[in-house]
Every structure is written in structure tokens, then in C-alpha cells.
Protein backbone atom coordinates (compact mmCIF):
# COMPACT_ATOMS: atom_id res chain seq x y z
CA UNK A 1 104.23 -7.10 65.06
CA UNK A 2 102.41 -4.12 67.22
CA UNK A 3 101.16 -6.98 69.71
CA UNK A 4 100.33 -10.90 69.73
CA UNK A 5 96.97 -10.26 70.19
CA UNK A 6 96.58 -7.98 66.99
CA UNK A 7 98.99 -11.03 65.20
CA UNK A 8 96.03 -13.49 66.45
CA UNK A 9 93.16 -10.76 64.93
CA UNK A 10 94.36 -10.57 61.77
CA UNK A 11 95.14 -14.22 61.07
CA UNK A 12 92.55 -15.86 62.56
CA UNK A 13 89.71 -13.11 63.60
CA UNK A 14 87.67 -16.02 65.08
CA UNK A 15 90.09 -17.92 67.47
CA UNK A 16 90.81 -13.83 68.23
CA UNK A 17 86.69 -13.30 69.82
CA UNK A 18 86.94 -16.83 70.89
CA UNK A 19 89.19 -15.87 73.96
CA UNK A 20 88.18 -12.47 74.95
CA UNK A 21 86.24 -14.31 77.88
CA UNK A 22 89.50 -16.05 79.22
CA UNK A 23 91.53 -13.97 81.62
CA UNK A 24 94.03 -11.84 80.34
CA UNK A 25 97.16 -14.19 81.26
CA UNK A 26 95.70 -17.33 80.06
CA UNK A 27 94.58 -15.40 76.80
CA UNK A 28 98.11 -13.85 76.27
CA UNK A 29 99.34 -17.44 76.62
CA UNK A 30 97.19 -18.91 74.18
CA UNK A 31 98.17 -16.32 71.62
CA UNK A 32 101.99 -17.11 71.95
CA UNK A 33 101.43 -20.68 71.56
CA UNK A 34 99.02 -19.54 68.78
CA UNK A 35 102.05 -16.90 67.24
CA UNK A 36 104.65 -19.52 67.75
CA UNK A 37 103.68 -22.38 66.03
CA UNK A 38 102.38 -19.80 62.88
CA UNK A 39 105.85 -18.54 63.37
CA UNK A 40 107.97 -21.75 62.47
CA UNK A 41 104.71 -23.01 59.95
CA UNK A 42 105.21 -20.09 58.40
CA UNK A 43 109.17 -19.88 57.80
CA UNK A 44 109.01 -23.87 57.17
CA UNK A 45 106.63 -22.76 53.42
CA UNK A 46 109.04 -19.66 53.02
CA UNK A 47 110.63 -20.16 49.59
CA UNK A 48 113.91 -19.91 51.73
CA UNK A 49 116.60 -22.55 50.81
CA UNK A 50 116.68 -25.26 53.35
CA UNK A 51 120.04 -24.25 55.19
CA UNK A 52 118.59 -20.50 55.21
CA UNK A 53 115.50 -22.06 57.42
CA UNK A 54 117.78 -24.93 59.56
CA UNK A 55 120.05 -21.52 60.48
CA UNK A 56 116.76 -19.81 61.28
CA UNK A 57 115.28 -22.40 63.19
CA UNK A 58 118.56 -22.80 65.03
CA UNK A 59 118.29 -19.14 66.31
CA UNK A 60 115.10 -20.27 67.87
CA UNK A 61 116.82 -23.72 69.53
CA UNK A 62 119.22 -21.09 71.02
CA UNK A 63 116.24 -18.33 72.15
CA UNK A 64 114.66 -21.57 73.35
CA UNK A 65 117.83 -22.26 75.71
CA UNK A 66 118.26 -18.21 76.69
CA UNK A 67 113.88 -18.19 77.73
CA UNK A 68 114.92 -21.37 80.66
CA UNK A 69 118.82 -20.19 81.38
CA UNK A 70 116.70 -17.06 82.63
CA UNK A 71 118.78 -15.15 80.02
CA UNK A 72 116.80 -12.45 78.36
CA UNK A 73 115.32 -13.04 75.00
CA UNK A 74 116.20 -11.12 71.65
CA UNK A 75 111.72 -11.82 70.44
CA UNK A 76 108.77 -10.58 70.97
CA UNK A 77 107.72 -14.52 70.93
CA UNK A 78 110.43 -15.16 73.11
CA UNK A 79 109.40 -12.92 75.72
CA UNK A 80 106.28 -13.85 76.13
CA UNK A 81 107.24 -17.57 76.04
CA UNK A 82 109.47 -16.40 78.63
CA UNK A 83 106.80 -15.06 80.69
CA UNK A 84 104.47 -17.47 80.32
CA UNK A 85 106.51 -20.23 80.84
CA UNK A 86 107.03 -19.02 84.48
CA UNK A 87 103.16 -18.30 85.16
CA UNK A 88 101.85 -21.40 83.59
CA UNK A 89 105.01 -24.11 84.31
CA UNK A 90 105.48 -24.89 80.73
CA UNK A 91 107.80 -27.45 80.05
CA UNK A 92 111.24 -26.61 77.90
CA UNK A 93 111.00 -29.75 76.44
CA UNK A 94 107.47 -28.94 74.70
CA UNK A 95 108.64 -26.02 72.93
CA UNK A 96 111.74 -28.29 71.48
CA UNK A 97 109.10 -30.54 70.43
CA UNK A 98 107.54 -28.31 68.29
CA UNK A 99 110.87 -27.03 66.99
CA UNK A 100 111.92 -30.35 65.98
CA UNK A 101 109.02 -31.23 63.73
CA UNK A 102 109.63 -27.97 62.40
CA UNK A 103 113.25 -28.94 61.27
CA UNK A 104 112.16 -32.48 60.03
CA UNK A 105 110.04 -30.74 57.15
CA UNK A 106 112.68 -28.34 56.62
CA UNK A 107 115.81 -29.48 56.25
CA UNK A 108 114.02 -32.18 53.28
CA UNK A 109 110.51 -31.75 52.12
CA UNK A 110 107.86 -34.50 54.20
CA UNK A 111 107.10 -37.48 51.52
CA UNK A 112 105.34 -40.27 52.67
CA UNK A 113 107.37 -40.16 56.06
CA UNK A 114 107.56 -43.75 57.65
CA UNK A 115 105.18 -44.16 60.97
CA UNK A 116 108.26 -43.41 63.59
CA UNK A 117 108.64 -40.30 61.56
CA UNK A 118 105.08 -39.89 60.67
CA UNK A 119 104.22 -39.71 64.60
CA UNK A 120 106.88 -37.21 66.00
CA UNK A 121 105.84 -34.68 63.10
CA UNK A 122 102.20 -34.92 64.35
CA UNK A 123 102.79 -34.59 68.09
CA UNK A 124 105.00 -31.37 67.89
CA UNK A 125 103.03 -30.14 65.50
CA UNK A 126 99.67 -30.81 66.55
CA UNK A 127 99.16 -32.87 69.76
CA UNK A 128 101.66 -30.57 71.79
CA UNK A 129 100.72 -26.88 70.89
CA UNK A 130 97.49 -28.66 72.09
CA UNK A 131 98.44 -30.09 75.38
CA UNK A 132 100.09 -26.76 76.02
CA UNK A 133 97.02 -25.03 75.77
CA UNK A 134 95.01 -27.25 77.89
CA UNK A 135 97.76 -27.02 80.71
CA UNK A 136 97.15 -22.93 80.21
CA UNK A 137 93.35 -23.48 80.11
CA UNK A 138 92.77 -26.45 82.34
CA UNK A 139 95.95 -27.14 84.44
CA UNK A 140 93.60 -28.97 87.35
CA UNK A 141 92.78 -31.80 85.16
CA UNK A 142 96.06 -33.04 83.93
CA UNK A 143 94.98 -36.59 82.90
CA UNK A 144 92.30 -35.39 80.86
CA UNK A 145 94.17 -32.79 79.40
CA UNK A 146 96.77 -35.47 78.16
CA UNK A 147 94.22 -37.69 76.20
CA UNK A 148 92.21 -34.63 75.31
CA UNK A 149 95.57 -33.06 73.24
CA UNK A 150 96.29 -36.29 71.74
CA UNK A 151 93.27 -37.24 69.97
CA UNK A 152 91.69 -32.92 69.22
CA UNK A 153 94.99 -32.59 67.94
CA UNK A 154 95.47 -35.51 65.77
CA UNK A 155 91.49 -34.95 64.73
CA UNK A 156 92.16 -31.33 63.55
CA UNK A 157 95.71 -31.62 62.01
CA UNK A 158 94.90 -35.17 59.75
CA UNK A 159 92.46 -32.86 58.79
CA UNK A 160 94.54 -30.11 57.27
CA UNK A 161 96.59 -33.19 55.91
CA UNK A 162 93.40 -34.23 54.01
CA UNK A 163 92.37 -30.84 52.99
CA UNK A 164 95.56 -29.33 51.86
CA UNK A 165 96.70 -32.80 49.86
CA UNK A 166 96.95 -30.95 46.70
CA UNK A 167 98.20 -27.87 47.34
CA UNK A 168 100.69 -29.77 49.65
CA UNK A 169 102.11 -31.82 46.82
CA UNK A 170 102.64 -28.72 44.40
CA UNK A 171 104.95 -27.34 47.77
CA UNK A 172 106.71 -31.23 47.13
CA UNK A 173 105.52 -32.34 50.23
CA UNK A 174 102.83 -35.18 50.97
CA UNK A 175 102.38 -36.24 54.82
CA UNK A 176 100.07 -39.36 54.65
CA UNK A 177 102.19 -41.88 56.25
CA UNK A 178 104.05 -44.67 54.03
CA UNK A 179 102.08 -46.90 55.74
CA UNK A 180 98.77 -46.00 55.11
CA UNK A 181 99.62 -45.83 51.20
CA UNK A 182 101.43 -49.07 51.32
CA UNK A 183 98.10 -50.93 52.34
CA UNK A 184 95.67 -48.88 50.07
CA UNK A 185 97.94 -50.19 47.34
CA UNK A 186 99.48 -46.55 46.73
CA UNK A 187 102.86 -46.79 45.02
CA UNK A 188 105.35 -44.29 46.46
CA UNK A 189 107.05 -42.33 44.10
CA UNK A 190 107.29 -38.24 43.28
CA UNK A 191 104.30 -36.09 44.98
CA UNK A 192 102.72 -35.53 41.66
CA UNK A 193 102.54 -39.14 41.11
CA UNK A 194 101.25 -40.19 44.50
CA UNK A 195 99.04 -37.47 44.13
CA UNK A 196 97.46 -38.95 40.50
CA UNK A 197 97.69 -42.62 41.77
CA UNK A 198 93.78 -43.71 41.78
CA UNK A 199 94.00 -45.59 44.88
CA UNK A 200 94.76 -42.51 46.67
CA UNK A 201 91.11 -42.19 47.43
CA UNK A 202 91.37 -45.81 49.63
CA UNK A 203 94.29 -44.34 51.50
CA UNK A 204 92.62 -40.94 52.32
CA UNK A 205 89.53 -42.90 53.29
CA UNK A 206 91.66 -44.99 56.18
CA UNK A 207 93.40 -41.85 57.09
CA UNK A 208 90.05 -39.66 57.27
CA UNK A 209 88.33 -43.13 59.39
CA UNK A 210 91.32 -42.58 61.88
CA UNK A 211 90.87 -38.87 62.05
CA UNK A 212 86.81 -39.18 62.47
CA UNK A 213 87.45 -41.90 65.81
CA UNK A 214 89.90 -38.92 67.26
CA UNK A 215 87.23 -36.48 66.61
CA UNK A 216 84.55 -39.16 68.46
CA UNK A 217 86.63 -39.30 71.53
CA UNK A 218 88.13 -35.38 71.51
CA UNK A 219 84.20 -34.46 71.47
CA UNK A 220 83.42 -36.59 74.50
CA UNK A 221 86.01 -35.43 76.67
CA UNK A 222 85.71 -31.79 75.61
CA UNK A 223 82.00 -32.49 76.74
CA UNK A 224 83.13 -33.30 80.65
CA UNK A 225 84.98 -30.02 80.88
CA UNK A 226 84.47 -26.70 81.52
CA UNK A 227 82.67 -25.05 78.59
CA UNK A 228 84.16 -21.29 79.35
CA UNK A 229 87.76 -22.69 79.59
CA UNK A 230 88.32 -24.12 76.61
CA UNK A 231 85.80 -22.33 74.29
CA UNK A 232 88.93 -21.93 72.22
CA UNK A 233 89.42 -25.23 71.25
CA UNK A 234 86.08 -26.37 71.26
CA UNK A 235 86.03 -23.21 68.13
CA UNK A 236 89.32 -24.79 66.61
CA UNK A 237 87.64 -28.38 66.92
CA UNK A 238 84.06 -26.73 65.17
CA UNK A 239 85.89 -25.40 62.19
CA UNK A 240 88.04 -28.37 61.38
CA UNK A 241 85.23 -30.56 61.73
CA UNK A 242 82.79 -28.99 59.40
CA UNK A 243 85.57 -28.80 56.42
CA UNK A 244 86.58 -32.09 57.69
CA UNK A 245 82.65 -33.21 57.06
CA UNK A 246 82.59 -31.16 54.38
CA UNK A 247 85.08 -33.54 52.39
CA UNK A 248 83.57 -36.50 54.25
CA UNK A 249 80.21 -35.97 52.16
CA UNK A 250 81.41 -35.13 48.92
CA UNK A 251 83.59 -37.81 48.71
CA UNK A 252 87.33 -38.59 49.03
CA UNK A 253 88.27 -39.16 45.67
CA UNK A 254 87.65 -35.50 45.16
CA UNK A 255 90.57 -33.36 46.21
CA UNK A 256 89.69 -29.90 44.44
CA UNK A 257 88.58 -27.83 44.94
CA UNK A 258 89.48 -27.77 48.98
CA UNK A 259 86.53 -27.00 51.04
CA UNK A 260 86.65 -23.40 52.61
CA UNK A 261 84.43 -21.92 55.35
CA UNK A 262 82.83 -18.54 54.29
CA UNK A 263 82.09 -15.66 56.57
CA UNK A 264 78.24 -16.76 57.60
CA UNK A 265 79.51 -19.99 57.81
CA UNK A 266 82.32 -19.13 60.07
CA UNK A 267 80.25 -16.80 62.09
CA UNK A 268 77.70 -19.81 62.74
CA UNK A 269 80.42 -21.45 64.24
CA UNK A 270 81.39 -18.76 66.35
CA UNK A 271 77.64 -18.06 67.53
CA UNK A 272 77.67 -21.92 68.70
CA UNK A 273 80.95 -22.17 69.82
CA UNK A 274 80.12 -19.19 72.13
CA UNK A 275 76.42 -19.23 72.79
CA UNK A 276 75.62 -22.99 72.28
């Protein structure tokens, strides 16, 4: 990796344009947030064995440890983490966060994980990467920033969860909550067979009527704050909503194929995101 900001180019151009605007320290920041959580998302779908990616991820727990012991750190992540958890007071405990959903669909495959587990493997994956960019972007409103991570992140990543359903269950994984299935009638067996059960449809329905009251409220707060400052998310927020309206329209007994964005399409969103 030449640079963070060529990582954040290459795998996801638009998020990449989306920040040039943002001073260079609270860009940088973004883009390790960005770089880490790609980082663990992308070891945790490696077709490593599961003790190859618990050692892996333990490295981290102990880079983690060396970043706020002020040690020096043996990444490139790490070093910037290390930086920017100095300039922007980023909590320790975040990062760990993050790393511990990480393990959780590691060391076993996520199936139909139980609400307890259901809700700590959203919030490090989704609500804190998003808080921690708000406190880079918007430290002054704090409050805000709190309620604004919880419901953009839950909005964007149930979105992914709805989108990805099928390709999700081929990787042996399926992260609708037990819950959810339970009351749409679901019966909780193998991936495959969850995935072929026809009341599926009723449980993505109630997830994706959750997910569309998160996007409600993530769009009204993002609409009391300062438009420059968190262009970025208002871009991640555009492009999970139109796939997530995408499959809204269509229907949600249809799970293939999964909606996809094309390059006019994503450069509309862009040209709003940034212009609009």
C-alpha cells in the first residue's frame, strides 16, 4: 500500500473525491477509519482457516495496545491510527469495538446471531466506524454525532445485510437476527435453507421497515449539520439508499440479482452529494 489515500481511490473512487474538500488531517483520518475497517472485512472473507484469522486479528488487539502504550507501531494502519488518535482524541476502546465484531464472525461463521449478539456485531461494525468519523468531522456537536452514528450506520449496514443475503449465505453466513426470522415464521436451520424458506421475504420486509425509519431519522439530522463537513457520509448515506430503494421497489422476495450502481448512476450521486 503506496498511501491510504491511493488504498481509498482505488476501492471506492467516490468516497475518494468526496473528501478532497475536508482538510488534510481530517481527510487522512477518515481514510484510516475507511482502510481499517476494509482491513479486518477483508481478512474476516479471506478463505483463511478460522485460527489463521483469530491469530491475525490478535496481532491487531496487540498493535491496538502498542498505538495507546505510546509504543511504536509495526503498520502503516497502525501509524496513522496512532497519529490520529492523538489529533482527533479517539477513544482505544472504539477501535476494540470494531475488532471484536471482527472476531465474532471469524472465529464461527454469523447464522442467525441472537439480538445480544446481533447488536454488538452491528455497532462495531457499523455504528462505531461511524461515530468515529463524525467525532473527526464534527467533534463540536457530540450529542448529535452520537444519534447521528447510530441510526446512518444501522441504515447503511442492514442495507448491505439485505443486499448481499445471497451471496452471504453461499460464504455460510446469514446476519438477519434470530429474532426477526422467528416472528416472520422463518425456521432456522443451514444458510441454504434459510435462504430458500418462502417466508424469508416477511422477515426481510421487517428488517428493511427498521432500516428505512434509521434512514428517516439519519436524513434529518444530517440535514441540521454542516453540509461541507460531512459531505462524506451524506455520499455513503446516497449510495446505500438508492440500492437500498432499489430493492425496496422491486420487491423483497427477489434476492437476485443484487442491485448495483453503475458509473452514471454513481456519478449522479456524486454531482448531488457535492453540488446539491
Amino acid at each position: 500500500m503506496h498511501s491510504l489515500g491511493d488504498f481509498v481511490r482505488h476501492s471506492q473512487p467516490s468516497l475518494f473525491w468526496c473528501t478532497r474538500g475536508l482538510p488534510r488531517a481530517g481527510r487522512e483520518a477518515i481514510y484510516t477509519v475507511f482502510a481499517f475497517c476494509r482491513h479486518l472485512d477483508t481478512v474476516v472473507r479471506s478463505a483463511a482457516t478460522a485460527g489463521e484469522k483469530v491469530e491475525f486479528l490478535n496481532s491487531w488487539r496487540e498493535e491496538i495496545d502498542n498505538i495507546y502504550d505510546k509504543k511504536i507501531p509495526a503498520t502503516n494502519i497502525g501509524r496513522k491510527i496512532y497519529k490520529n488518535c492523538i489529533r482527533f482524541d479517539l477513544p482505544k476502546a472504539m477501535w476494540l469495538q470494531i475488532l471484536d465484531s471482527a472476531f465474532s464472525d471469524a472465529e464461527k461463521p454469523v447464522v442467525a446471531p441472537d439480538s445480544e449478539m446481533f447488536e454488538k456485531y452491528l455497532t462495531g461494525m457499523a455504528v462505531v466506524p461511524m461515530h468515529l468519523a463524525l467525532m473527526i468531522l464534527t467533534p463540536e456537536h457530540p450529542r448529535a454525532n452520537q444519534e447521528l452514528a447510530k441510526n446512518l450506520g444501522r441504515a447503511v449496514f442492514t442495507t448491505f445485510i439485505l443486499r448481499d443475503i445471497k451471496s452471504d449465505a453461499k460464504r455460510g453466513r446469514i446476519y438477519l437476527p434470530a429474532e426477526i426470522l422467528r416472528e416472520n415464521h422463518v425456521q432456522i436451520g443451514t444458510p441454504q435453507e434459510i435462504l430458500e424458506d418462502k417466508n424469508l421475504i416477511y422477515a426481510r420486509a421487517a428488517l428493511a421497515e427498521t432500516t428505512a425509519g434509521h434512514y428517516k431519522k439519519a436524513e434529518r439530522l444530517l440535514g441540521k449539520m454542516n453540509k461541507s463537513a460531512t459531505r462524506p457520509l451524506r455520499l455513503i448515506m446516497n449510495i446505500a439508499r438508492s440500492l437500498f430503494d432499489e430493492m425496496n421497489t422491486r420487491g423483497w422476495e427477489i434476492i437476485s440479482p443484487k442491485p448495483r450502481l453503475g458509473l452514471r448512476r454513481r456519478l449522479s450521486i456524486l454531482y448531488k452529494t457535492l453540488f446539491k
